[in-house]
N, C-alpha and C. Protein backbone atom coordinates (compact mmCIF):
# COMPACT_ATOMS: atom_id res chain seq x y z
N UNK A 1 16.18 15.59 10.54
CA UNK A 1 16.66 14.56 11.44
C UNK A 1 16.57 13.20 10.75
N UNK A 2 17.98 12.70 10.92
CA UNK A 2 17.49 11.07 10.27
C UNK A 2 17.88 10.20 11.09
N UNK A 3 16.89 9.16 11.03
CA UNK A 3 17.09 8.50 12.54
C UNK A 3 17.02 7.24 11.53
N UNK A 4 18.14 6.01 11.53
CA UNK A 4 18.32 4.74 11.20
C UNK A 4 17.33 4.19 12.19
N UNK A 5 17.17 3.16 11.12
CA UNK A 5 15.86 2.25 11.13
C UNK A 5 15.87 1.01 10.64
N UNK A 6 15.64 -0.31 11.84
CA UNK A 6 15.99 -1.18 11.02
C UNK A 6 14.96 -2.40 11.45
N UNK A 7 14.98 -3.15 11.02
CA UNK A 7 13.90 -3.85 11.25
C UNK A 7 14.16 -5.52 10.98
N UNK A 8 13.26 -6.59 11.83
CA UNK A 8 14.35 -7.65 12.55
C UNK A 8 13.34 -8.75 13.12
N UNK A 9 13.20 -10.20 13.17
CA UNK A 9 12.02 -10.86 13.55
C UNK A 9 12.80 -11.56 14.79
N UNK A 10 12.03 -11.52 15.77
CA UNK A 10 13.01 -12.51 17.11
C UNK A 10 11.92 -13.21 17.83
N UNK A 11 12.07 -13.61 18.79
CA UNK A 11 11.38 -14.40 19.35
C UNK A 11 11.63 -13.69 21.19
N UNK A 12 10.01 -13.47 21.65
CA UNK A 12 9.95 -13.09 22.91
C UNK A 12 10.38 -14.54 23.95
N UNK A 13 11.25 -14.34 24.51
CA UNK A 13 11.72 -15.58 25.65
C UNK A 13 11.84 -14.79 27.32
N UNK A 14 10.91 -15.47 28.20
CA UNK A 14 10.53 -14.72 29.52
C UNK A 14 10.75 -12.81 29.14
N UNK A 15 10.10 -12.76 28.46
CA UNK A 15 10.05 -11.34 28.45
C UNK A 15 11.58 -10.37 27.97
N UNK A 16 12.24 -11.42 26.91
CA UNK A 16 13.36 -10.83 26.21
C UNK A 16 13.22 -10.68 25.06
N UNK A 17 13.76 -9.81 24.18
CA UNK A 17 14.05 -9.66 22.90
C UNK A 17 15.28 -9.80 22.52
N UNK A 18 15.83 -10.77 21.54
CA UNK A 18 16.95 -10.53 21.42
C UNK A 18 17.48 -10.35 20.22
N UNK A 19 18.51 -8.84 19.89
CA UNK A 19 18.85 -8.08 19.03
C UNK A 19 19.86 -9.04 17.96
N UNK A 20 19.56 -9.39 17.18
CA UNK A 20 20.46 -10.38 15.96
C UNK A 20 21.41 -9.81 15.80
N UNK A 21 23.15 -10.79 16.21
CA UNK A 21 24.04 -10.24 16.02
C UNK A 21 24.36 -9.58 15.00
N UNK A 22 23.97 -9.14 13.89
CA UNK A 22 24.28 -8.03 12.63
C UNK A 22 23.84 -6.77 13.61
N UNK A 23 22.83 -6.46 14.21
CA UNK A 23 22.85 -5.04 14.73
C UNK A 23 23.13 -4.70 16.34
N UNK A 24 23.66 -5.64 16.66
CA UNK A 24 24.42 -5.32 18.12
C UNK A 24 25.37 -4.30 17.81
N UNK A 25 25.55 -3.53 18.62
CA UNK A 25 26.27 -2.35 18.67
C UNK A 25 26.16 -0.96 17.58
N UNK A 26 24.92 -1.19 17.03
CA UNK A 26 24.49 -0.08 16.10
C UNK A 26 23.98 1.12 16.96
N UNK A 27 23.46 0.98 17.90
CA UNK A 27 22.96 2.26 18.03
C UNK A 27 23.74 2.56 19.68
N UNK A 28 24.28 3.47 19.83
CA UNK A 28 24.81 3.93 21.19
C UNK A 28 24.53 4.82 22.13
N UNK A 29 23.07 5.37 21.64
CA UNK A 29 22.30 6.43 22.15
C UNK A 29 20.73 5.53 22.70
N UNK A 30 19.79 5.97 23.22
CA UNK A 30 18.74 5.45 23.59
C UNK A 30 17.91 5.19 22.34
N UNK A 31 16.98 4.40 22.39
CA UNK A 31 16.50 4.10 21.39
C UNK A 31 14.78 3.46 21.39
N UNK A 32 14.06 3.82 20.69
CA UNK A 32 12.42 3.78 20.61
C UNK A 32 12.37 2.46 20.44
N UNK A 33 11.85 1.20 20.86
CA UNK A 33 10.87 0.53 20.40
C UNK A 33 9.33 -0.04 19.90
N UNK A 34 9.27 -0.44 19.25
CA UNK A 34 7.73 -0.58 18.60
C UNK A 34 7.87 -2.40 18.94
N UNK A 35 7.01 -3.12 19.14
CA UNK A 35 6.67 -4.16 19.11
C UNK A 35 5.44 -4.97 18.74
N UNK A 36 5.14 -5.49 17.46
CA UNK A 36 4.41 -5.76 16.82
C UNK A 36 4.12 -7.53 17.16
N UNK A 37 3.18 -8.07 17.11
CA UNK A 37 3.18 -9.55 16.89
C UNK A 37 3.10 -9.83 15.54
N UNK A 38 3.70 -11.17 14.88
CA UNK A 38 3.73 -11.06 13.62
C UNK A 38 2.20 -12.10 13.18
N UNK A 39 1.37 -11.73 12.45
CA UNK A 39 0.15 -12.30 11.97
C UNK A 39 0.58 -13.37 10.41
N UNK A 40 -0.49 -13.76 10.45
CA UNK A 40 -0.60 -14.81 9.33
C UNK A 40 -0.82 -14.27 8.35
N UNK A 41 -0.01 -14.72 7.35
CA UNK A 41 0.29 -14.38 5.65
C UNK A 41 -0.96 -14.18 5.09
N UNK A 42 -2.50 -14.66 5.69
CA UNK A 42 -3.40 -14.48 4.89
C UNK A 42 -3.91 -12.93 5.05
N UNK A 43 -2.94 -12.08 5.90
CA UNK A 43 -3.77 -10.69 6.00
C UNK A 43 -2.99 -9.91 4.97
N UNK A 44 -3.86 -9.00 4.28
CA UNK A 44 -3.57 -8.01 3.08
C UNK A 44 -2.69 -7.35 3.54
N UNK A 45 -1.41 -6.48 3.24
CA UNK A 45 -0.44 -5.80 3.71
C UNK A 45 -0.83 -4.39 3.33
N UNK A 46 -0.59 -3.44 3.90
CA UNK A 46 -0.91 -1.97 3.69
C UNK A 46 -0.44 -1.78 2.64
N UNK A 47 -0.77 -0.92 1.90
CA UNK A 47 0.04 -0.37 0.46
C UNK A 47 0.29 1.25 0.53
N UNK A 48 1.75 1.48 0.49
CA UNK A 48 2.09 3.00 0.91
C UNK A 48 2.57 3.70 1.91
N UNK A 49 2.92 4.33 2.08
CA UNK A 49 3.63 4.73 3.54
C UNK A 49 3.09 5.80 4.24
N UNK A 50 3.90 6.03 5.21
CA UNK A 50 3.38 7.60 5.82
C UNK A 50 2.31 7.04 7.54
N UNK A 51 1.69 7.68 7.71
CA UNK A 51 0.87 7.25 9.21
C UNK A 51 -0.73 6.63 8.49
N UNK A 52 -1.06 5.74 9.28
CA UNK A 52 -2.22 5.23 9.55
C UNK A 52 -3.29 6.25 9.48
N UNK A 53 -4.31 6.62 8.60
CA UNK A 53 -5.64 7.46 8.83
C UNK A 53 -6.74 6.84 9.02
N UNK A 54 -7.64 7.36 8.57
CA UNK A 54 -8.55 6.85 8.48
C UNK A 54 -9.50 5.99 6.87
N UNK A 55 -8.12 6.52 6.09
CA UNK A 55 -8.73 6.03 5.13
C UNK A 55 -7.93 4.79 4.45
N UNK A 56 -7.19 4.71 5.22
CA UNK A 56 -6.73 3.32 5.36
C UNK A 56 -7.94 2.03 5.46
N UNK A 57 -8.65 2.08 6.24
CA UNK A 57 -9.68 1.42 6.26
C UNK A 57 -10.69 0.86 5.45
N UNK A 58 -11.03 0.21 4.95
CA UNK A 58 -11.95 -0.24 4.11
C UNK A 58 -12.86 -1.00 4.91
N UNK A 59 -14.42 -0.57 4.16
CA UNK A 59 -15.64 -1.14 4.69
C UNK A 59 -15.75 -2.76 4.97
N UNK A 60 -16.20 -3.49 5.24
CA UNK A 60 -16.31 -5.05 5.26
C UNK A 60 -17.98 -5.15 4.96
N UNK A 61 -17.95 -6.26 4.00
CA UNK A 61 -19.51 -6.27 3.58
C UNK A 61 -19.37 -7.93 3.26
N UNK A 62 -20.23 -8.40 4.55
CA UNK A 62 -20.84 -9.69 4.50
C UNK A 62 -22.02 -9.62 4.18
N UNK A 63 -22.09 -10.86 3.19
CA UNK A 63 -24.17 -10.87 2.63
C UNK A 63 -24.30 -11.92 3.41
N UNK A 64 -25.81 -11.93 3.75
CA UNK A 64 -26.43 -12.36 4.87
C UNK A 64 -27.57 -13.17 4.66
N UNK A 65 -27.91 -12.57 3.36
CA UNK A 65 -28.92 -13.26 2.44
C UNK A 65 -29.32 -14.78 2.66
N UNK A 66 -30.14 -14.86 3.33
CA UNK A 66 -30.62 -16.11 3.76
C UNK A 66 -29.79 -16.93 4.75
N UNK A 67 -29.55 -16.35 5.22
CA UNK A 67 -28.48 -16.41 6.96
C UNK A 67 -29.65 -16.52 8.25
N UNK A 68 -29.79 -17.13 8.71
CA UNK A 68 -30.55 -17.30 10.04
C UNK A 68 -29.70 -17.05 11.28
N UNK A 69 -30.18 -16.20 12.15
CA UNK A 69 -29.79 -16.04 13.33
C UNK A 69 -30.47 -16.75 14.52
N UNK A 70 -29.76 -17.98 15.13
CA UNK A 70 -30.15 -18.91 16.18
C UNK A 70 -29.83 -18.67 17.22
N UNK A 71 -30.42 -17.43 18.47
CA UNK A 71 -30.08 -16.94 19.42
C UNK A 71 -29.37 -17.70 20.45
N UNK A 72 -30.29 -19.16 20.64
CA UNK A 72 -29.66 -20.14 21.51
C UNK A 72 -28.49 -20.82 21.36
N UNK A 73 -28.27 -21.36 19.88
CA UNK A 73 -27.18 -21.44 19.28
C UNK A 73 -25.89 -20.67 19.66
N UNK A 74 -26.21 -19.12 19.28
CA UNK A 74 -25.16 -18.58 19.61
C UNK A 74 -24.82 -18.38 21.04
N UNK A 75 -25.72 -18.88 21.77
CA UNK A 75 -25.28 -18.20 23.42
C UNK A 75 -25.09 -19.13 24.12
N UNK A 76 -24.48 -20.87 23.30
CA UNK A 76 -24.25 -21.94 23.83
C UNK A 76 -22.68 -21.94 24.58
N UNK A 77 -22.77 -22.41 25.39
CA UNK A 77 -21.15 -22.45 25.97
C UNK A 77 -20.68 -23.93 26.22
């Protein structure tokens, strides 16, 4: 099965999407959407294809090393 696939940046307005005239009238059958928000350039981009596992993931390791934890501090509002 090959299912065209195309991909497209728009802007949500009262709860619209709207399809950029280059692919209006491409597809004439029903069709899946995915809707992503788009994030800031400083996040690493996946490398490779295929589905999401688990090893996609990488550990996060903050040093702490002489880091104080100020309970009151943190529970200021």
């Amino acid at each position: 099965m090959n299912a065209a696939v195309i991909e497209f940046q728009s802007v949500v307005e009262d709860d619209i999407i709207r399809i950029p005239e280059a692919y209006r009238g491409t597809f004439s059958a029903p069709v899946v959407v995915t809707v992503r928000e788009k994030r800031s350039s400083r996040l690493i981009p996946r490398t490779g294809s295929g589905p999401i596992t688990e090893a996609n993931f990488a550990a996060l390791r903050i040093k702490t090393q002489g880091w104080k934890f100020n309970r009151d501090e943190a529970n200021e509002r």
